[in-house]
Protein backbone atom coordinates (compact mmCIF):
# COMPACT_ATOMS: atom_id res chain seq x y z
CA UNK A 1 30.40 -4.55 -1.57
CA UNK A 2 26.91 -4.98 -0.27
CA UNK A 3 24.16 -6.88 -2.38
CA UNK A 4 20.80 -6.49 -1.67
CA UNK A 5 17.94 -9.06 -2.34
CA UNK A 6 14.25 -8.75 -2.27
CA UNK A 7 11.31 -11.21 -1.19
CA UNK A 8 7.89 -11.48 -0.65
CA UNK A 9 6.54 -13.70 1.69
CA UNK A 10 3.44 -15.29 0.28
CA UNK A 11 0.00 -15.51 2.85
CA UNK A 12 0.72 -19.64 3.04
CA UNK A 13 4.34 -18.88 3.80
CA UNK A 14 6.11 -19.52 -0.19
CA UNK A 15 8.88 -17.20 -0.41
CA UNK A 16 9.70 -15.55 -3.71
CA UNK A 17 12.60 -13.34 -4.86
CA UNK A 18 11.19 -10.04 -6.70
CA UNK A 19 13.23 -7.50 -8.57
CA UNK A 20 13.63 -4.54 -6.57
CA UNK A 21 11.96 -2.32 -3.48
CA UNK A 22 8.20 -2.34 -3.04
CA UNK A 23 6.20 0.26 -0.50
CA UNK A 24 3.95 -0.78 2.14
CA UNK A 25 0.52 -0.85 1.39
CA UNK A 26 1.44 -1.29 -2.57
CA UNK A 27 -0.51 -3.44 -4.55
CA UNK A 28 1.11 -6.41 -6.26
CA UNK A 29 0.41 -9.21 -8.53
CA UNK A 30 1.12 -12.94 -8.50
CA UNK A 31 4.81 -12.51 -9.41
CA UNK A 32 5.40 -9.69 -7.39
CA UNK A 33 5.40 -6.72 -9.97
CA UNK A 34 3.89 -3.50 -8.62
CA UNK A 35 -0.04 -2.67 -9.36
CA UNK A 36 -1.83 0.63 -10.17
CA UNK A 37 -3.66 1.88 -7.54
CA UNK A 38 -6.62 1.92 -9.91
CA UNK A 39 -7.22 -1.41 -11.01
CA UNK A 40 -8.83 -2.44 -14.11
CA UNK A 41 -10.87 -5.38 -12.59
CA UNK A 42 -11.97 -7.04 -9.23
CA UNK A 43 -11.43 -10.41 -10.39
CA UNK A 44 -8.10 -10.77 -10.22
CA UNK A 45 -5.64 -12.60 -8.14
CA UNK A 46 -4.03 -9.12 -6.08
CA UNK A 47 -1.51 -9.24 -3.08
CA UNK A 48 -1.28 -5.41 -0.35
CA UNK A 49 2.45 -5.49 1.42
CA UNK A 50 1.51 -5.62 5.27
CA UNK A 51 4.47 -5.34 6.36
CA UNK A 52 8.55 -5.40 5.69
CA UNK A 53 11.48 -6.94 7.61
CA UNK A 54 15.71 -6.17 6.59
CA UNK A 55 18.09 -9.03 7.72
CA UNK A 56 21.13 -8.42 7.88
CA UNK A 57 24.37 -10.91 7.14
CA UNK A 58 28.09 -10.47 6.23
CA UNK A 59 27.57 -8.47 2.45
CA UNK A 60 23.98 -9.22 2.26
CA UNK A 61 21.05 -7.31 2.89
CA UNK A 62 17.44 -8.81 2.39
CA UNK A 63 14.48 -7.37 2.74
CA UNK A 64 11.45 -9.15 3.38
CA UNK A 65 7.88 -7.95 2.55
CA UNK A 66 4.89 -9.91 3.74
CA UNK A 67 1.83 -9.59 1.67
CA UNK A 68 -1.84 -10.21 2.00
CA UNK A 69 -4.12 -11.14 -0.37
CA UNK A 70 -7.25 -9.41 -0.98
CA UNK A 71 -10.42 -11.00 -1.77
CA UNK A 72 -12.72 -9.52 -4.85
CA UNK A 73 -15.18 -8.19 -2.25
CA UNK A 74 -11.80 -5.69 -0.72
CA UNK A 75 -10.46 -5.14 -4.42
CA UNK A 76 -14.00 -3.08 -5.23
CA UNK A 77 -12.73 0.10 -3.84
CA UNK A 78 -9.69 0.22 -5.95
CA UNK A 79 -11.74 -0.19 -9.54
């Protein structure tokens, strides 16, 4: 039996446990839940996946996505 566990890795280096696979370059909120790629404001607090990372250990996989955050200014072309 293999169980697999996701994170994201906050910009200051927090780690958090989300619920399930994410794609790079998907847009996600504070907790981690998937965005729409049209957003209704810029002034919110919004996190892109950069990049993701699997580790592998004896019936454990977890997969690691690191996230950005994006500043209102980025979050414009997206509204």
């Amino acid at each position: 039996m293999t169980l697999y566990e996701y994170y994201m890795i906050y910009p200051d280096g927090e780690k958090q446990e989300i619920g399930g696979p994410i794609s790079i370059g998907a847009f996600l909120d504070i907790n981690g839940n998937e965005l729409p790629q049209r957003l209704p404001t810029n002034k919110m607090i919004a996190y892109q996946v950069q990049s993701k990372r699997t580790i592998e250990n004896r019936g454990i996989v977890q997969i690691i996505y690191t996230v950005e955050q994006l500043d209102s200014e980025e979050l414009l072309d997206y509204v």
